[in-house]
C-alpha atoms as a PDB file:
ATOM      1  CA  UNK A   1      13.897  30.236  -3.531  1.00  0.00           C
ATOM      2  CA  UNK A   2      10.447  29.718  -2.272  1.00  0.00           C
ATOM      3  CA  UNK A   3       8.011  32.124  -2.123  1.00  0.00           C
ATOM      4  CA  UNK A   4       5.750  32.281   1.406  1.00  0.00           C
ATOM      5  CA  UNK A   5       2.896  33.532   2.027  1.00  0.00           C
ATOM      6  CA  UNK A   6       1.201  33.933   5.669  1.00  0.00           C
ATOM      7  CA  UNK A   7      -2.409  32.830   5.910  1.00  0.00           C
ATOM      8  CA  UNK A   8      -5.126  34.243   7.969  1.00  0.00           C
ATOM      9  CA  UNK A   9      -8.283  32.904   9.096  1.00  0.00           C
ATOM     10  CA  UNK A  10     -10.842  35.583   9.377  1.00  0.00           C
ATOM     11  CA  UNK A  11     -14.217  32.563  10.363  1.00  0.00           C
ATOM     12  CA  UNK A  12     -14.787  30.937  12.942  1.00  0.00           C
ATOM     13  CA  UNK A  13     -14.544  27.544  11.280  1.00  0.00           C
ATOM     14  CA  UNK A  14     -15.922  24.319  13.506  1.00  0.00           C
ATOM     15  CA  UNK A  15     -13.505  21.976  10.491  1.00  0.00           C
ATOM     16  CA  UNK A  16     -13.014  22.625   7.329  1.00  0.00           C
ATOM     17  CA  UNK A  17     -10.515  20.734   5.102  1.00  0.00           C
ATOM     18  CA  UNK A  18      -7.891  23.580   4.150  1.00  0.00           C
ATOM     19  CA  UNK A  19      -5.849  22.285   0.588  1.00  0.00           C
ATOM     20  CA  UNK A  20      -2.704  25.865   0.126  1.00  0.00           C
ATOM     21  CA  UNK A  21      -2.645  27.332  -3.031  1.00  0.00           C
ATOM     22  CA  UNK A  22       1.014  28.848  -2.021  1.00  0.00           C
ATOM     23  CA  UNK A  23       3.587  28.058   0.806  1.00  0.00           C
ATOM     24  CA  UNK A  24       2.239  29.261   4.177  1.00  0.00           C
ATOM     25  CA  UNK A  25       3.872  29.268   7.881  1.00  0.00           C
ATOM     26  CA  UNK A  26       0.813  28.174  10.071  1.00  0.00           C
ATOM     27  CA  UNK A  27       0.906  29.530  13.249  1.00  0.00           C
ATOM     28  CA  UNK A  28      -0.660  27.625  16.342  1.00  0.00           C
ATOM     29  CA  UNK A  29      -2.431  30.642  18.585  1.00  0.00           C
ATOM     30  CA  UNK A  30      -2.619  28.351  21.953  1.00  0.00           C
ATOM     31  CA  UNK A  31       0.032  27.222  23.934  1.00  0.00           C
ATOM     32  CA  UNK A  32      -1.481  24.043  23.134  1.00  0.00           C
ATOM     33  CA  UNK A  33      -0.847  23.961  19.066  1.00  0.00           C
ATOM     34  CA  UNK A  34       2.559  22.555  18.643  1.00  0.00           C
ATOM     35  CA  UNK A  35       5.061  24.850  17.368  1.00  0.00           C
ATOM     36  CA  UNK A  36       5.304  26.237  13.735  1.00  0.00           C
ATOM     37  CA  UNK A  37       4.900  24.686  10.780  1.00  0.00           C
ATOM     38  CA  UNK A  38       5.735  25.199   7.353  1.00  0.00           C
ATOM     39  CA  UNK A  39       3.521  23.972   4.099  1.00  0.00           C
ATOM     40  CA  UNK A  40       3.676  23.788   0.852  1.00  0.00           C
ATOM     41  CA  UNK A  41       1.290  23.756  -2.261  1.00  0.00           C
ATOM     42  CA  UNK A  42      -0.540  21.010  -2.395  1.00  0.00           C
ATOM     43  CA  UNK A  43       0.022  19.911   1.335  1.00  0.00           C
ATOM     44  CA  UNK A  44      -3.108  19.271   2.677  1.00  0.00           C
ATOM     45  CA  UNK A  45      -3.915  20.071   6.084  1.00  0.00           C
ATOM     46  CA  UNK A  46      -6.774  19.924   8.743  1.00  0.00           C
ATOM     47  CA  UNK A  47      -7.752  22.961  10.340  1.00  0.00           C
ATOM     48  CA  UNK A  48     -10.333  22.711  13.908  1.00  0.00           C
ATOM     49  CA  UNK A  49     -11.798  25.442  16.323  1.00  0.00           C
ATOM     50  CA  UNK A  50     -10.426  24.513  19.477  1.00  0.00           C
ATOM     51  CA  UNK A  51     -12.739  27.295  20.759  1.00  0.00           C
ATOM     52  CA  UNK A  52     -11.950  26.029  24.214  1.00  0.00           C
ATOM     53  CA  UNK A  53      -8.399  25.590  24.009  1.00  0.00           C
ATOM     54  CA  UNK A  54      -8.500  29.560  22.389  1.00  0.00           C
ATOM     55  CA  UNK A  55      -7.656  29.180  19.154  1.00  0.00           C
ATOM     56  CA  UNK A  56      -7.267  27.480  15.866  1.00  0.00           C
ATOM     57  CA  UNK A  57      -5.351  23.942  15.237  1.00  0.00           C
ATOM     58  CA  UNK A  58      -4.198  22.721  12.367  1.00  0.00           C
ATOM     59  CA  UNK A  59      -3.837  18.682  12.046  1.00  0.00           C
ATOM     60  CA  UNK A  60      -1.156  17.822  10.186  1.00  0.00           C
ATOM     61  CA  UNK A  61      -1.354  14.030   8.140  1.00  0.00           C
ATOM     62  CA  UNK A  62       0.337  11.453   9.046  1.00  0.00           C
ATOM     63  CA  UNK A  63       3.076  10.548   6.537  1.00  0.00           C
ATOM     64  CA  UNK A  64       3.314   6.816   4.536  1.00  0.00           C
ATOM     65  CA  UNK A  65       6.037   5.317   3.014  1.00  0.00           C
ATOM     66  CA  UNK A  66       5.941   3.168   0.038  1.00  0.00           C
ATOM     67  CA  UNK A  67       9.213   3.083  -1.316  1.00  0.00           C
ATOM     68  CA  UNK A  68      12.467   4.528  -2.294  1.00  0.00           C
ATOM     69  CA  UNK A  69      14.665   4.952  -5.229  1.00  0.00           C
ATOM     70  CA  UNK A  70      16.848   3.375  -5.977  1.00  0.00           C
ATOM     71  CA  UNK A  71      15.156   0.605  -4.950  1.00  0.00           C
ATOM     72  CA  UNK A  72      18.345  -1.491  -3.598  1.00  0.00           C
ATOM     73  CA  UNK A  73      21.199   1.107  -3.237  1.00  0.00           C
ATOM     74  CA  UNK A  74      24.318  -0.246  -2.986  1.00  0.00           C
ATOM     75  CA  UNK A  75      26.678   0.222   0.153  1.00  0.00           C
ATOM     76  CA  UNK A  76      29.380   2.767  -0.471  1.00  0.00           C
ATOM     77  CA  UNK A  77      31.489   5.059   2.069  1.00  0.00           C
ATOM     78  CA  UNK A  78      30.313   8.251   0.029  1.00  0.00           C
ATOM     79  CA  UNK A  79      26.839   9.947   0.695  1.00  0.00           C
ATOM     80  CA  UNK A  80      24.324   9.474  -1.993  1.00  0.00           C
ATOM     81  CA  UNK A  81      20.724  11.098  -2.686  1.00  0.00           C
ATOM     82  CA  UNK A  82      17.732   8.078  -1.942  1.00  0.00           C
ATOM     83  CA  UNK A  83      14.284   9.413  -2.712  1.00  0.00           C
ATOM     84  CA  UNK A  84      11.440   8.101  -0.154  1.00  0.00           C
ATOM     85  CA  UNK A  85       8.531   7.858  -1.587  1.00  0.00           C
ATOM     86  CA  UNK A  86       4.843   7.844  -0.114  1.00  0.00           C
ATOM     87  CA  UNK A  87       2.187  10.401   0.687  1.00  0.00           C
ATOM     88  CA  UNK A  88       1.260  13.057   3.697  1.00  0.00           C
ATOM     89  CA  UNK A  89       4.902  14.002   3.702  1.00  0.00           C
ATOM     90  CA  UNK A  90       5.128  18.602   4.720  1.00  0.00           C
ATOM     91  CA  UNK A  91       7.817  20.670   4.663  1.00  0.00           C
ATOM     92  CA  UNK A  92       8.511  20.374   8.076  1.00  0.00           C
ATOM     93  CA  UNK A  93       8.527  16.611   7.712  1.00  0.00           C
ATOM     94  CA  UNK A  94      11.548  14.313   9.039  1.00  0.00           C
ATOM     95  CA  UNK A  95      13.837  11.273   8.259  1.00  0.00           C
ATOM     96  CA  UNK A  96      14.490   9.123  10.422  1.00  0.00           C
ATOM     97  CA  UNK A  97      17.530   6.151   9.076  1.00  0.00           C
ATOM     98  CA  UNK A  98      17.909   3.093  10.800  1.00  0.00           C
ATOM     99  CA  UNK A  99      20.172   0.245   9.910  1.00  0.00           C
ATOM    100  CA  UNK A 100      19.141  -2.812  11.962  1.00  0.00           C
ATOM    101  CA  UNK A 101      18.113  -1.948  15.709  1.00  0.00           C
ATOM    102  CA  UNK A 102      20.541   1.289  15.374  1.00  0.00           C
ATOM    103  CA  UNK A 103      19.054   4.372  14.765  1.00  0.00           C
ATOM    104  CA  UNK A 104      20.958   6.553  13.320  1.00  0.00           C
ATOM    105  CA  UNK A 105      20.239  10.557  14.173  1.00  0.00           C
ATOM    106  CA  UNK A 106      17.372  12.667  12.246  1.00  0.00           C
ATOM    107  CA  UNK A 107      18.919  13.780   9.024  1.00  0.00           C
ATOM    108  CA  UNK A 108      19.931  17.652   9.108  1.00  0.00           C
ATOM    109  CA  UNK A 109      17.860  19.835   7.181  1.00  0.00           C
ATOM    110  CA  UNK A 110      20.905  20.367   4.997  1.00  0.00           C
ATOM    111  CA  UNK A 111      20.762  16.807   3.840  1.00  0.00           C
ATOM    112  CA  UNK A 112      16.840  16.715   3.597  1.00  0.00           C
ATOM    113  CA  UNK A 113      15.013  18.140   0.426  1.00  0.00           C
ATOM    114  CA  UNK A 114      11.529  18.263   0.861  1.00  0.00           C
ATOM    115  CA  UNK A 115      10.039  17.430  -2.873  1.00  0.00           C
ATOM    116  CA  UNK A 116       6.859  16.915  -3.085  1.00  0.00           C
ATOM    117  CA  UNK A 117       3.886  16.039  -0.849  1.00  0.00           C
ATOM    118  CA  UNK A 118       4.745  12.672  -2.170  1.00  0.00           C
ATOM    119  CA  UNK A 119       8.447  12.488  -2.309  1.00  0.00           C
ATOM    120  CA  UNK A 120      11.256  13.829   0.314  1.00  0.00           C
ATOM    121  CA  UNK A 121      15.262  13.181  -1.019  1.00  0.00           C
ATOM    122  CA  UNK A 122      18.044  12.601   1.979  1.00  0.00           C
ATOM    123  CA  UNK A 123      21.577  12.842   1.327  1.00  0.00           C
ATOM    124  CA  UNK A 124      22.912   9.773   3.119  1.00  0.00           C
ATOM    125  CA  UNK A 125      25.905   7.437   4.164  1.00  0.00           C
ATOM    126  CA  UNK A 126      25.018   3.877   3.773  1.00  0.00           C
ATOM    127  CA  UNK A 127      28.820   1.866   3.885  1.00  0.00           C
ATOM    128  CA  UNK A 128      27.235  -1.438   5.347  1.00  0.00           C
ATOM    129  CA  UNK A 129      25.489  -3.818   3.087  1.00  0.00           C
ATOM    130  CA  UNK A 130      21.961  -5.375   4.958  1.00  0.00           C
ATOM    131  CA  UNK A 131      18.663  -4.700   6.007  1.00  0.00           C
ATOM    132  CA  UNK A 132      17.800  -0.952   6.792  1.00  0.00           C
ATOM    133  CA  UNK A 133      14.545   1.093   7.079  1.00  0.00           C
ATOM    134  CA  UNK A 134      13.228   4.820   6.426  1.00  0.00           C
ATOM    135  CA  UNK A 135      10.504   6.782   8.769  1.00  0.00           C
ATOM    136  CA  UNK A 136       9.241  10.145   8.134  1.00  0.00           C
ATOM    137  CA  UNK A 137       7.618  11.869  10.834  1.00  0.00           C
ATOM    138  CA  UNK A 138       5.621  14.999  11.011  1.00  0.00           C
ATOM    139  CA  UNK A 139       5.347  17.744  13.056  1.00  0.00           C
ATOM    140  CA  UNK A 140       3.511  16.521  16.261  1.00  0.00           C
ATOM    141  CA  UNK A 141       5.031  13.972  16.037  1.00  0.00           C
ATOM    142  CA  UNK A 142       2.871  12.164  13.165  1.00  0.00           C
ATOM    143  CA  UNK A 143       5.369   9.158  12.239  1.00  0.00           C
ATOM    144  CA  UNK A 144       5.019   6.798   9.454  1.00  0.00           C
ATOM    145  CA  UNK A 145       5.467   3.461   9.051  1.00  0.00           C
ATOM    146  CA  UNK A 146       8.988   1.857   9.203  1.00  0.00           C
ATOM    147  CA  UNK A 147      10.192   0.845   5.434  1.00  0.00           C
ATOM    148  CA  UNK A 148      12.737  -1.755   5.348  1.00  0.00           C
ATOM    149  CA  UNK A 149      15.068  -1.895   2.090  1.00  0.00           C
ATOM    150  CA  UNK A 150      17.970  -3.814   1.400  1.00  0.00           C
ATOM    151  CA  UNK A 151      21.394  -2.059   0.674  1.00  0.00           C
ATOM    152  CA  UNK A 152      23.732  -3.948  -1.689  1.00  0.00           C
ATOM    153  CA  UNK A 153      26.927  -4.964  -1.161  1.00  0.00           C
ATOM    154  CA  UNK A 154      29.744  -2.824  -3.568  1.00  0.00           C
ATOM    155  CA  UNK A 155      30.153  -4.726  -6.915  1.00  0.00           C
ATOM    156  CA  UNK A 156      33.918  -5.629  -6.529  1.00  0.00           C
ATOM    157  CA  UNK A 157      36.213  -3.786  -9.259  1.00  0.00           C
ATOM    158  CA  UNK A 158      37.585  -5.907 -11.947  1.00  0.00           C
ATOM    159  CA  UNK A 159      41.483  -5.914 -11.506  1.00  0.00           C
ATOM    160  CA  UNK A 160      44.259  -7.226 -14.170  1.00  0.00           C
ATOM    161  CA  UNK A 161      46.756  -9.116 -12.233  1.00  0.00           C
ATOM    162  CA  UNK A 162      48.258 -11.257 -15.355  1.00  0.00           C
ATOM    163  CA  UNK A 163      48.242 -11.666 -18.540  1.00  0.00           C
ATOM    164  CA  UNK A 164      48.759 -15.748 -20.608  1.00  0.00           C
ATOM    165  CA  UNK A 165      50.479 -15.787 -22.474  1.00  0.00           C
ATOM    166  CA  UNK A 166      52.705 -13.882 -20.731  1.00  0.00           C
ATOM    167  CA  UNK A 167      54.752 -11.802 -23.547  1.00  0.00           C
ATOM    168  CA  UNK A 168      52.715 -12.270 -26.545  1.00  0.00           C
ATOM    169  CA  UNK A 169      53.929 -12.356 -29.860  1.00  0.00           C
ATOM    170  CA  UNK A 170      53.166  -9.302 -32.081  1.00  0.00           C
ATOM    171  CA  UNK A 171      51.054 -11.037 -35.462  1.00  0.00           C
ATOM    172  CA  UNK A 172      48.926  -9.461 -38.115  1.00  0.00           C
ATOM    173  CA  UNK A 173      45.775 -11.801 -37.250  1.00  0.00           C
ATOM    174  CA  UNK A 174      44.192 -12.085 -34.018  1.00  0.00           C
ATOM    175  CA  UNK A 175      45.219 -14.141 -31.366  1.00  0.00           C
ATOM    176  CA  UNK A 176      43.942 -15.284 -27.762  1.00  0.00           C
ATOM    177  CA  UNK A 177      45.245 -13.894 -24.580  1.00  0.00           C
END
């Protein structure tokens, strides 16, 4: 379980660059900060006087994707786990799946594990074989670029239908069947 911590600003800062040394719910104290957010160590974040606006704002980074692993999943009616990988990715952060022009709903938070600043795993159903993408998008709605992959067809299982001969004859050497 993760530990949080709440952070408080006690200067009146004009920008600073603000890098968490433990988890910490930032709070928005204007109606016009986005809701809550939620980061983690190492996230780093950019924090603004928005004197006028009557409060602080924290900027969070807008997420890249580079890759994910494996690197060609296969197609299979199951879930599996695909790790995106990139940079700029928060707690908060989320996937969007797209398979073609469909896109497919943001992945619950159930499904979602949020790894790293770098890395974010989603617990996924991918049954069709083709072209399909990854987005991550931050709060305020900081998206990432769209990363296509390719999703393998199922490798066909091997199935014995026949044997030739068809009743072998039992010998002490080896034979070909």
């Amino acid at each position: 379980m993760k530990r949080k911590r709440t952070l408080t600003i006690f200067a009146v800062l004009m920008a600073a660059l603000l890098v968490f040394s433990g988890s910490a719910p930032i709070l928005g104290s204007s109606p016009s900060v986005a809701s809550a957010a939620t980061f983690d160590v190492g996230d780093t974040v950019e924090v603004q006087n928005t004197a006028a606006a009557g409060g602080l704002a924290v900027r969070v980074p807008t997420p890249r994707v580079t890759g994910i692993d494996p690197a060609r999943p296969v197609a299979q009616p199951e879930r599996q786990w695909i790790t995106i990988h990139g940079s700029g990715f928060v707690a908060a952060s989320e996937v969007i799946i797209r398979r073609g022009d469909h896109r497919f709903p943001t992945i619950p938070r159930d499904r979602t594990q949020f790894v790293s600043s770098t890395s974010i795993r989603v617990f996924i159903g991918m049954p069709d074989h083709g072209t399909w993408s990854a987005q991550v998008v931050n709060p305020g709605d900081r998206q990432s670029n769209i990363f296509s992959f390719t999703v393998e067809p199922p490798v066909p299982t091997p199935r014995v239908t026949g044997i030739d001969p068809a009743r072998p004859v039992a010998q002490p050497e080896r034979q070909w069947i």
